[in-house]
C-alpha atoms as a PDB file:
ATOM      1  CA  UNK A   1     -40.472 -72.903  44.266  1.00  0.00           C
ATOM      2  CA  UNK A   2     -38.772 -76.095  45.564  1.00  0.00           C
ATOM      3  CA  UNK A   3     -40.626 -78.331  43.410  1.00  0.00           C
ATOM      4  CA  UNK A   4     -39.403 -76.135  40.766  1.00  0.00           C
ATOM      5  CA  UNK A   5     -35.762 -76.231  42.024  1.00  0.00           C
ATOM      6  CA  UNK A   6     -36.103 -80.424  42.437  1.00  0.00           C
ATOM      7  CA  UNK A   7     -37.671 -80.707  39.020  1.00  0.00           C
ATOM      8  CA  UNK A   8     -34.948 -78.322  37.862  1.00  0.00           C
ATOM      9  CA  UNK A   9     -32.426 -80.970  39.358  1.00  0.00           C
ATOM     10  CA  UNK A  10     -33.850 -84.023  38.012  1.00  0.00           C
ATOM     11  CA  UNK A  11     -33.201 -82.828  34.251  1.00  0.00           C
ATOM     12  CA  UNK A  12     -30.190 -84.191  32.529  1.00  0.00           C
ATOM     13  CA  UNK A  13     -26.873 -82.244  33.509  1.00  0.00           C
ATOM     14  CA  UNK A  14     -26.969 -80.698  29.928  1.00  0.00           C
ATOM     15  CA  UNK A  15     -30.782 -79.173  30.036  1.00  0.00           C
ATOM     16  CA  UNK A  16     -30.044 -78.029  33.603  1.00  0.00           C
ATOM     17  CA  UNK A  17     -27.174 -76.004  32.098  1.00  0.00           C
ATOM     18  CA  UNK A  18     -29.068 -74.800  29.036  1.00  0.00           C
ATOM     19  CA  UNK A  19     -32.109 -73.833  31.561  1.00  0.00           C
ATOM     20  CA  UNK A  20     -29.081 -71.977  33.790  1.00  0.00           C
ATOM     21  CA  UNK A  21     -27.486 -70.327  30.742  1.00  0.00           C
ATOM     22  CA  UNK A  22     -30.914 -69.148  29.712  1.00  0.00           C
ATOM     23  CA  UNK A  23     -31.736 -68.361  33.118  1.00  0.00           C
ATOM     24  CA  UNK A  24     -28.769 -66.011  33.301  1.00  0.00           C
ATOM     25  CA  UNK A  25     -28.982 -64.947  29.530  1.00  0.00           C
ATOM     26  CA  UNK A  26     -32.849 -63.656  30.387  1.00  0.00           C
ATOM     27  CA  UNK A  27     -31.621 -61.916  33.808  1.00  0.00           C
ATOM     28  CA  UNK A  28     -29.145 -59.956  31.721  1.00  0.00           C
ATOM     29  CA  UNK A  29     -31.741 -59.294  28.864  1.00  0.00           C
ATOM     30  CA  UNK A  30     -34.013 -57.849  31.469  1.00  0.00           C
ATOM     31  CA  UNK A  31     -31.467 -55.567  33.205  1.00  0.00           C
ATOM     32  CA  UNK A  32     -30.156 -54.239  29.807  1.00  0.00           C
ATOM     33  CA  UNK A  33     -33.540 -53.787  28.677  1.00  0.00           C
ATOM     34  CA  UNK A  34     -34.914 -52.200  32.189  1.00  0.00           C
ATOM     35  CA  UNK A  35     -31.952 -50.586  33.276  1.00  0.00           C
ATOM     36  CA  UNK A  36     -28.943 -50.803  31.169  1.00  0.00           C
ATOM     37  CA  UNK A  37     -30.276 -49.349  27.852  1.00  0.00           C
ATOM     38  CA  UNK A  38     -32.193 -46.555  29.319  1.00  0.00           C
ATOM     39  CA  UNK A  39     -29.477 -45.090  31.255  1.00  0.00           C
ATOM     40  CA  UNK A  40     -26.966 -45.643  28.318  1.00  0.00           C
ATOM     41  CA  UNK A  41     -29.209 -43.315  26.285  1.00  0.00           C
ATOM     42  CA  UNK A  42     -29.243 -40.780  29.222  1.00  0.00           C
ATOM     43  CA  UNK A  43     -25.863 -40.719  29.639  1.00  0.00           C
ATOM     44  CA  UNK A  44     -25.151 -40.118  25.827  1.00  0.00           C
ATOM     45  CA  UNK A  45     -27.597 -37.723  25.518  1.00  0.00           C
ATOM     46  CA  UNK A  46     -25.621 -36.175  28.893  1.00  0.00           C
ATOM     47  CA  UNK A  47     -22.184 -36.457  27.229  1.00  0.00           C
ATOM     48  CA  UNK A  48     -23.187 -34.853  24.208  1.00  0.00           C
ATOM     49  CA  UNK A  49     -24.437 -32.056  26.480  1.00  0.00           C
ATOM     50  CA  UNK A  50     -20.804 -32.119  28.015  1.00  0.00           C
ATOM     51  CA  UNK A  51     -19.398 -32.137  24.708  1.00  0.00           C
ATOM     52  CA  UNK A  52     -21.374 -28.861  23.079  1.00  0.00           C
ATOM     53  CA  UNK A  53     -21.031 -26.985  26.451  1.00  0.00           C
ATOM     54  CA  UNK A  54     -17.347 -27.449  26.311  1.00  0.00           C
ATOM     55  CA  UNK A  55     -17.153 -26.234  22.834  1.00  0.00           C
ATOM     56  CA  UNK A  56     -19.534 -23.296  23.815  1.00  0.00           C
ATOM     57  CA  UNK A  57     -16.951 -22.573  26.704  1.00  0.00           C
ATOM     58  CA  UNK A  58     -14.435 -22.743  23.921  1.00  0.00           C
ATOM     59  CA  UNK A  59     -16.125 -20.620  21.582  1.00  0.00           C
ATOM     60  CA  UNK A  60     -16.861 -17.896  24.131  1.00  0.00           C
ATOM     61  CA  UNK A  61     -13.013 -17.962  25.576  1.00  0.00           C
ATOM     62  CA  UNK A  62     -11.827 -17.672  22.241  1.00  0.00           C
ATOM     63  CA  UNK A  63     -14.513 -14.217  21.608  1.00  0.00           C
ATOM     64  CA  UNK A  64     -13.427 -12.803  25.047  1.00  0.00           C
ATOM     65  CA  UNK A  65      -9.769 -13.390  23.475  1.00  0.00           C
ATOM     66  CA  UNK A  66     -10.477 -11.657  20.386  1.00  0.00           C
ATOM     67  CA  UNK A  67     -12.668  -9.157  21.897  1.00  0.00           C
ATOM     68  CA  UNK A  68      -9.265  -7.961  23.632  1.00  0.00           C
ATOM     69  CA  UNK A  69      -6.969  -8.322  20.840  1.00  0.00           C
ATOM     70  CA  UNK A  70      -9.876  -6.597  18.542  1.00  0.00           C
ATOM     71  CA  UNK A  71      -9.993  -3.664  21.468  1.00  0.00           C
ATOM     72  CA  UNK A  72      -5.870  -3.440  21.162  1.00  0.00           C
ATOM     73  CA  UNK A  73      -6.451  -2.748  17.101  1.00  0.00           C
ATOM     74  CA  UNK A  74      -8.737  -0.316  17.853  1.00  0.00           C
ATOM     75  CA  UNK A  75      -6.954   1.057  20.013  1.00  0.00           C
ATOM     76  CA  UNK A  76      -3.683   1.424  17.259  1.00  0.00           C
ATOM     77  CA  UNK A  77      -5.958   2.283  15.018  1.00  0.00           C
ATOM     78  CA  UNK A  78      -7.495   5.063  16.331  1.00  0.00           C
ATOM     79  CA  UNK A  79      -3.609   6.172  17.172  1.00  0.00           C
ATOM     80  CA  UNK A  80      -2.563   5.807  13.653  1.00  0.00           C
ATOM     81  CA  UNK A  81      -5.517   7.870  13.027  1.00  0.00           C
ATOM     82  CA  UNK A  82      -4.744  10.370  15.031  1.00  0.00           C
ATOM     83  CA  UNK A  83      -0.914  10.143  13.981  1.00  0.00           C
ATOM     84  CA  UNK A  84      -2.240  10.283  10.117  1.00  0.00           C
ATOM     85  CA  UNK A  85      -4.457  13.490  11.299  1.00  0.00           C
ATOM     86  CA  UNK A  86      -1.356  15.370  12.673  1.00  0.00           C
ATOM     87  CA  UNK A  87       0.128  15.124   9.223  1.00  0.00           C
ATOM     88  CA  UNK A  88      -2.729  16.428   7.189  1.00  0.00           C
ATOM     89  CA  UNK A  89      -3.538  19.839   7.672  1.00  0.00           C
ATOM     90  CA  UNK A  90      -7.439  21.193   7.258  1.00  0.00           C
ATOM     91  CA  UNK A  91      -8.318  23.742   4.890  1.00  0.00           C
ATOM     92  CA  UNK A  92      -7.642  26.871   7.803  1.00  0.00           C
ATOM     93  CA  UNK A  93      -4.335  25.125   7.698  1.00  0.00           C
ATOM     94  CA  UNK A  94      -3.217  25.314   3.652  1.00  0.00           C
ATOM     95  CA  UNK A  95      -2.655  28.748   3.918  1.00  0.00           C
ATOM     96  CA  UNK A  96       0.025  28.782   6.553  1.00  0.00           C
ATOM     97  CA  UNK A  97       1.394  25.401   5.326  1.00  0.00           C
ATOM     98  CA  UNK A  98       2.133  26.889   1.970  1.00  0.00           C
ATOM     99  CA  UNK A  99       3.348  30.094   4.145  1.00  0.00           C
ATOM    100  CA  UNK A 100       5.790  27.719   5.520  1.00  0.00           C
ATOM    101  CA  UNK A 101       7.118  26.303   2.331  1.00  0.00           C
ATOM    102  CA  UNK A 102       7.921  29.292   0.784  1.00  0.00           C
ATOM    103  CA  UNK A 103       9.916  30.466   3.790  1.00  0.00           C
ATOM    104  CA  UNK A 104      11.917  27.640   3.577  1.00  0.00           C
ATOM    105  CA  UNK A 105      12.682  28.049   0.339  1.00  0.00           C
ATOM    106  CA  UNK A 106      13.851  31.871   1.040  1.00  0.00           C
ATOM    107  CA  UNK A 107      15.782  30.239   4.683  1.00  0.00           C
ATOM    108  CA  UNK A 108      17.436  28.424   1.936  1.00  0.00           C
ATOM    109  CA  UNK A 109      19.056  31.060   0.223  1.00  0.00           C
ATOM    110  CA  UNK A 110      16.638  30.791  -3.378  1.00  0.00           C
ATOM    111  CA  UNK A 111      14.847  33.328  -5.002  1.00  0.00           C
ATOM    112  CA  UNK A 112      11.111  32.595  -5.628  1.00  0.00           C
ATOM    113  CA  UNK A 113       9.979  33.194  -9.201  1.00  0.00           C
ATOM    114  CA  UNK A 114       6.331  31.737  -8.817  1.00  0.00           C
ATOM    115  CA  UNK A 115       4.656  30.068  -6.296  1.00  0.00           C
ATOM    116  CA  UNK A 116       1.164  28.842  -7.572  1.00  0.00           C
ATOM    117  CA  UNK A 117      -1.814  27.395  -6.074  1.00  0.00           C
ATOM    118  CA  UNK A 118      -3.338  24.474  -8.375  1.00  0.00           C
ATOM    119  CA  UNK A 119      -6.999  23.205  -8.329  1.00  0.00           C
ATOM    120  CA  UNK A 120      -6.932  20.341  -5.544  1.00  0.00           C
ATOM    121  CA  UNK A 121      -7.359  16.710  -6.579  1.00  0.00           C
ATOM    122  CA  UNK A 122     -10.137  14.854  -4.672  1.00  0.00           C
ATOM    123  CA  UNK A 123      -9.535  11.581  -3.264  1.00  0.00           C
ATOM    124  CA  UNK A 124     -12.095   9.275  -0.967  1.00  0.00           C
ATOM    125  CA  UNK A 125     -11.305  11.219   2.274  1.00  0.00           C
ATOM    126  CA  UNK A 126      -8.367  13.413   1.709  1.00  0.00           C
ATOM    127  CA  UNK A 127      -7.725  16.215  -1.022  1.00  0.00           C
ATOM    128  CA  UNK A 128      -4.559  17.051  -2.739  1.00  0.00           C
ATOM    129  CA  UNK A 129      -3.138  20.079  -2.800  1.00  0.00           C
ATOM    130  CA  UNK A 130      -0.285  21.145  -5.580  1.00  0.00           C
ATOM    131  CA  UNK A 131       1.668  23.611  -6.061  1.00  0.00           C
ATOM    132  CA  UNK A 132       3.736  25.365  -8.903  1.00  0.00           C
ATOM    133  CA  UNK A 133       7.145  26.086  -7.742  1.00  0.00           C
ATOM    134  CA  UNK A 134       9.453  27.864  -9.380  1.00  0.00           C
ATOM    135  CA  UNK A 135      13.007  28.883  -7.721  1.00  0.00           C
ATOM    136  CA  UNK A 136      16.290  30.053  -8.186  1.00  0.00           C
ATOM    137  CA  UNK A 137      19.567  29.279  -6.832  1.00  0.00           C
ATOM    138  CA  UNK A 138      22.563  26.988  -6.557  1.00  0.00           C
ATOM    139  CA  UNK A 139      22.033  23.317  -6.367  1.00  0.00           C
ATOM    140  CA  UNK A 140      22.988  23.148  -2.873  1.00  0.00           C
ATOM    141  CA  UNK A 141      20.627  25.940  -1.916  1.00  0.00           C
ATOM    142  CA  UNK A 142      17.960  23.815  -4.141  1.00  0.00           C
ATOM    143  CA  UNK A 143      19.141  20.418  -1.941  1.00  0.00           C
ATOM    144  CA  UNK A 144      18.727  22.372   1.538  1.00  0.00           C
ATOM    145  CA  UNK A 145      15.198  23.196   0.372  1.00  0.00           C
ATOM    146  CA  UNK A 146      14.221  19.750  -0.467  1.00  0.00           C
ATOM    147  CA  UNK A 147      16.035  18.616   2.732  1.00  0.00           C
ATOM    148  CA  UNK A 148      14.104  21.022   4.757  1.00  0.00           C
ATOM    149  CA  UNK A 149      10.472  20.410   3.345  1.00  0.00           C
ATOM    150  CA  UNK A 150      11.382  16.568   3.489  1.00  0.00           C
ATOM    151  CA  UNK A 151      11.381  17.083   7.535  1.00  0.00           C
ATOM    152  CA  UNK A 152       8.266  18.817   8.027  1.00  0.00           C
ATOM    153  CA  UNK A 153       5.944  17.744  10.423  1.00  0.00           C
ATOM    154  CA  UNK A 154       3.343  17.763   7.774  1.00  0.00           C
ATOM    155  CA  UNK A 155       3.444  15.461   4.882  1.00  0.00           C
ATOM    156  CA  UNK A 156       4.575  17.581   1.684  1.00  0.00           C
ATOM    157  CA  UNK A 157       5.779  15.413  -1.575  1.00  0.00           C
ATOM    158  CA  UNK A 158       7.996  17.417  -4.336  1.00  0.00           C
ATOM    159  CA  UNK A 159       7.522  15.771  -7.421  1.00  0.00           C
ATOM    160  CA  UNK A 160       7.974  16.700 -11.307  1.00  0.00           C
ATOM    161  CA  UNK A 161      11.722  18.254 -10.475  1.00  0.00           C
ATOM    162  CA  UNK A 162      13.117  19.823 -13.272  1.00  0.00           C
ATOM    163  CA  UNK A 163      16.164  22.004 -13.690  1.00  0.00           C
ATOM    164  CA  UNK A 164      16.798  24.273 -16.484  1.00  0.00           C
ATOM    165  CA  UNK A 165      20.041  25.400 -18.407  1.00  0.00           C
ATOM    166  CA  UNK A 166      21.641  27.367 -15.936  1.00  0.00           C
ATOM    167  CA  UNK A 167      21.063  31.591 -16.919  1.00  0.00           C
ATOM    168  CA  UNK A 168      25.478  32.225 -15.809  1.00  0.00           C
ATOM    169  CA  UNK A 169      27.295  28.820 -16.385  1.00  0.00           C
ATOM    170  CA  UNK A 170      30.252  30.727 -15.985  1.00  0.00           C
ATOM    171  CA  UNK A 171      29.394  32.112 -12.344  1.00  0.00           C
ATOM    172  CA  UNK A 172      30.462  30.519  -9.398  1.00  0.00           C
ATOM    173  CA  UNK A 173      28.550  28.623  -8.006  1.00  0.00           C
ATOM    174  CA  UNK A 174      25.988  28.115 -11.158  1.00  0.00           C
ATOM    175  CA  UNK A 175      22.799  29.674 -10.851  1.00  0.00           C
ATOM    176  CA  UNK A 176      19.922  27.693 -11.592  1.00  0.00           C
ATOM    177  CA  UNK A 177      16.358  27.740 -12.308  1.00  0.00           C
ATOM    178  CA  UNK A 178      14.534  25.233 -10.668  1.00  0.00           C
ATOM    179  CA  UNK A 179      11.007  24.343 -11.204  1.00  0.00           C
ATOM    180  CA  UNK A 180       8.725  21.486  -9.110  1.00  0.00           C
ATOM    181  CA  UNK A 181       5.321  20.645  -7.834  1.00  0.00           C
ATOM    182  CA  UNK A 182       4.902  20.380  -4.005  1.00  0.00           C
ATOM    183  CA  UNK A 183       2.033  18.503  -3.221  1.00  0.00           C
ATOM    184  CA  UNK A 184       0.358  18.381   0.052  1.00  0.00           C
ATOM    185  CA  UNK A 185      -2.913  16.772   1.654  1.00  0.00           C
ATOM    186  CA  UNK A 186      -5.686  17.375   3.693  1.00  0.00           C
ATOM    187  CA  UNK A 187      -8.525  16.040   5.444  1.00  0.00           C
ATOM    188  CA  UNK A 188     -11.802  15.982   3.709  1.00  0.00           C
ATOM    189  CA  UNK A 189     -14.707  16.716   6.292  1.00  0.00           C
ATOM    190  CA  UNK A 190     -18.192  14.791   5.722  1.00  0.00           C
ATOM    191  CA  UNK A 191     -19.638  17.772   4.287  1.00  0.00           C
ATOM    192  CA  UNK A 192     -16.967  18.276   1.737  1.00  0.00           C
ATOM    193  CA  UNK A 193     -17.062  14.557   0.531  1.00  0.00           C
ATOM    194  CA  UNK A 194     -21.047  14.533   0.647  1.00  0.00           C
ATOM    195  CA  UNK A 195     -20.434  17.897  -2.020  1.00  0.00           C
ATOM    196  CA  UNK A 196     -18.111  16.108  -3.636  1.00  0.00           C
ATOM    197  CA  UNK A 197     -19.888  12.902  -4.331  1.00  0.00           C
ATOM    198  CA  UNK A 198     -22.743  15.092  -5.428  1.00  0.00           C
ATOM    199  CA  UNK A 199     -21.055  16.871  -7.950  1.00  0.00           C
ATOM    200  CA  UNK A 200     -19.371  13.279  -9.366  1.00  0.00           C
ATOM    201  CA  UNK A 201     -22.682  11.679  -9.868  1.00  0.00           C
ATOM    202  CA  UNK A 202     -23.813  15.032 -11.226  1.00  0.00           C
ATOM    203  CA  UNK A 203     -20.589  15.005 -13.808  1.00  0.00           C
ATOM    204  CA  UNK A 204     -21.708  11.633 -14.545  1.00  0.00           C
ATOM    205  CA  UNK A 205     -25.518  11.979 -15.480  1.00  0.00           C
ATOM    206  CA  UNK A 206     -24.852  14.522 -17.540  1.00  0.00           C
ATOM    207  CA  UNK A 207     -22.071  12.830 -19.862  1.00  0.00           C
ATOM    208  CA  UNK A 208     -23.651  11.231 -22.855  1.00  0.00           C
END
């Protein structure tokens, strides 16, 4: 070793500092390739670990967030449901529904001429249910009876108004003859849209 070291000293100043420069140059080589490299790739490989769990902790805050706001629309939704189920009366229901109508239109001060039950129109989940209405009376009595059916707690549309040439123009107050369809809904149950959706694709194979 100090031969080495004397011979090392005996070289010209510039091949002692190219042997020192390569000295150092091979020291570093070695450490980068024994240590250096090898624990670069481990720690990449460790902060791409870092990386994907942080956007897995991301990810699952951001499901636990939605899982709660999802939970909250449920929530409404099933109240809305319930709201929209309040409104619609069942087929038990129809019967005193209409009962109702017709006593408002008598609370109202209007004679019924006809009150007729048409064939109900069939929706995805809901029926409607129309009905021939013909009254008469004055136009306010006719206004209070719209007013009052307007403010049921059930959902009842009047459409198709018409109003005919009044029978005494020269009474007071004019008497008229007023004729309209309330239409109301209800709630179709699973057996009643399984019938239903039966009978459709029966309707349908048989068409030619």
């Amino acid at each position: 070793m100090n031969e080495l070291i004397e011979r090392l000293f005996e070289l010209p100043l510039r091949q002692r500092v190219l042997v020192l420069v390569g000295g150092v140059s091979l020291l570093f080589f070695l450490y980068a390739y024994f240590f250096y490299w090898p624990r670069s790739a481990q720690i990449a490989d460790l902060e791409a670990q870092k990386e994907n769990l942080a956007h897995e902790r991301d990810r699952k805050t951001a499901l636990v967030a939605n899982l709660e706001k999802a939970r909250q629309e449920v929530a409404q939704l099933d109240g809305d449901l319930r709201k929209a189920a309040a409104e619609l009366p069942t087929t038990k229901e129809i019967p005193d529904l209409l009962s109702n109508i017709s006593s408002l239109a008598r609370e109202s001060g209007l004679e019924i001429l006809q009150f007729k039950l048409r064939a109900e129109q069939y929706e995805d989940f809901y029926a409607e249910v129309p009905v021939d209405v013909l009254v008469r009376g004055t136009y306010h009595q006719v206004g209070a009876f719209f007013d009052k059916v307007g403010t049921m707690a059930r959902i009842v549309n009047v459409v198709d108004v018409g109003i005919k040439s009044p029978l005494r123009p020269e009474s007071d107050p004019v008497t008229l003859d007023t004729s309209c369809v309330a239409v109301t809904f209800r709630f179709l149950d699973e057996v009643e849209r399984e019938r239903i959706r039966k009978e459709k694709e029966k309707e349908k194979g048989g068409r030619p």
